[in-house]
Every structure is written in C-alpha cells, then in structure tokens.
Protein backbone atom coordinates (compact mmCIF):
# COMPACT_ATOMS: atom_id res chain seq x y z
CA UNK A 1 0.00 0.00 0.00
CA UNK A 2 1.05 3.71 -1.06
CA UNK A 3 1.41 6.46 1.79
CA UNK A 4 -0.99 8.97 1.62
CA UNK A 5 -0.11 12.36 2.85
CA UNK A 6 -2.80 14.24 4.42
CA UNK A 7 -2.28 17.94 5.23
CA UNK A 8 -3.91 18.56 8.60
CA UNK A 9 -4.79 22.42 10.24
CA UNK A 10 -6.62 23.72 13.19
CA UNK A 11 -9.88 25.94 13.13
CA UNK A 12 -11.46 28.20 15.13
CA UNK A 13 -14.56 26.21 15.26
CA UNK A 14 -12.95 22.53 16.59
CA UNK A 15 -10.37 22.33 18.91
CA UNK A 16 -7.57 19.86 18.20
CA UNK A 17 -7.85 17.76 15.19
CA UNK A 18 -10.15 14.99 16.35
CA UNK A 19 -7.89 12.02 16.51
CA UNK A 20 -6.93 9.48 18.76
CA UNK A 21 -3.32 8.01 18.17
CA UNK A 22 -2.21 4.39 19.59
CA UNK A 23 1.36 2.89 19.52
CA UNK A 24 2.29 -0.95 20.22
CA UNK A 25 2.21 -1.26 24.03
CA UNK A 26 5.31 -3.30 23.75
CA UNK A 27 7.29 -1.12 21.27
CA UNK A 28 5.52 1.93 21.25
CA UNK A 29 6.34 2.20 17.85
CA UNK A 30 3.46 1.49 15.06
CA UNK A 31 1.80 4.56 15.66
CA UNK A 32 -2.24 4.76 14.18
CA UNK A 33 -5.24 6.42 14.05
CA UNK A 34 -7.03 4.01 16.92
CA UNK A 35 -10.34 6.65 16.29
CA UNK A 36 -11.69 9.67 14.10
CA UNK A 37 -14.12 12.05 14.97
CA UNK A 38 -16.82 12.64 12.64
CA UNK A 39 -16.68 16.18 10.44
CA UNK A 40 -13.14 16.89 12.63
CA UNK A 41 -10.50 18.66 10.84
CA UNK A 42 -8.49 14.87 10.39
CA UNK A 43 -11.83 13.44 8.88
CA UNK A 44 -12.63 16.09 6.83
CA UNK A 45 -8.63 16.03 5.25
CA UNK A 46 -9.28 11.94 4.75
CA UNK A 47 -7.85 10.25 7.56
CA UNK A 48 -9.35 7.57 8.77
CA UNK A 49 -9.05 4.72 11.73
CA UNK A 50 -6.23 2.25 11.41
CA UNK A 51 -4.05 4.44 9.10
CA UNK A 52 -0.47 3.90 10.06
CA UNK A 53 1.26 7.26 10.79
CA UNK A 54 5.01 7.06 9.20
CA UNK A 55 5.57 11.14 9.32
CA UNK A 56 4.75 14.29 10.75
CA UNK A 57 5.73 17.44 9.38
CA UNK A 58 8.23 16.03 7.29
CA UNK A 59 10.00 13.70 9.88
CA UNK A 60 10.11 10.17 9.73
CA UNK A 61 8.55 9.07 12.82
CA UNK A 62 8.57 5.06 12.54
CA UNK A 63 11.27 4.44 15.36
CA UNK A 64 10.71 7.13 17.24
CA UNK A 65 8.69 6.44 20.36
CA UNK A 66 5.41 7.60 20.67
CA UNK A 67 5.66 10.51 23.07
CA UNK A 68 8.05 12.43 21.10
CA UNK A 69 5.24 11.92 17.84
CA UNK A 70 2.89 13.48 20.04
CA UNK A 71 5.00 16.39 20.81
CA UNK A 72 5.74 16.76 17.04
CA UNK A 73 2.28 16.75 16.05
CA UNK A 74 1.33 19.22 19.25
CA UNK A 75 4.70 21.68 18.04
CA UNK A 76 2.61 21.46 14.65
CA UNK A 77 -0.65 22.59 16.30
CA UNK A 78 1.35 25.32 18.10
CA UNK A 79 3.13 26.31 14.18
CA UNK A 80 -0.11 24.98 12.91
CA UNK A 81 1.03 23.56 10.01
C-alpha cells in the first residue's frame, strides 16, 4: 500500500484535530489512528481509523517512540502547520 499524505490544520470552530493516536504497548512504535471524529479537521482532510502514521511534518517518525510523535504533532498545532 502507497502512503498517503494528508495535510492537517486547526480551526477556530474545533479544537484539536479529532484524533486518537495508539502505539504498540510493547514497542511503542506502530503509531495509528485508533479513532476519528466525525466532520473533525483529520476526517474532513481523509484520515481515517487504522491508518499507520510514518511522518509528521516532514520527519520520519517510525522508530521514534510515541511521546516524542505526540510532541511533534502538538509543536505542529502550536506552528499549525
């Protein structure tokens, strides 16, 4: 399967992007989308539950541990891009 990249931004009318991220509990690598919330900024830009997150902002984020993906995707929210 091909990545997708999916271009995600805040609005003034949700707050956050409406996903919930998982990681293995082992590993905590093999970050995904474990849920989507319905008409939130991640669903409405295509993502959907299951997808396999590989990057954020650019950086390859499949052995990195899963805290330090959720402070790159929260510096992105800050930059919000």
């Amino acid at each position: 399967i091909l990545p997708r990249h999916y271009t995600l931004k805040r609005t003034d009318s949700y707050d956050g992007l409406g996903i919930l991220l998982s990681a293995d509990v082992d590993t905590h690598l093999q970050h995904c989308v474990r849920d989507v919330e319905v008409d939130s900024p991640a669903y409405r830009a295509g993502l959907r539950r299951n997808d396999r997150i590989v990057a954020v902002n650019d950086v390859n984020v499949e052995t990195m541990e899963f805290r330090d993906v959720l402070i790159l995707i929260k510096r992105g929210l800050t930059n919000n891009h």
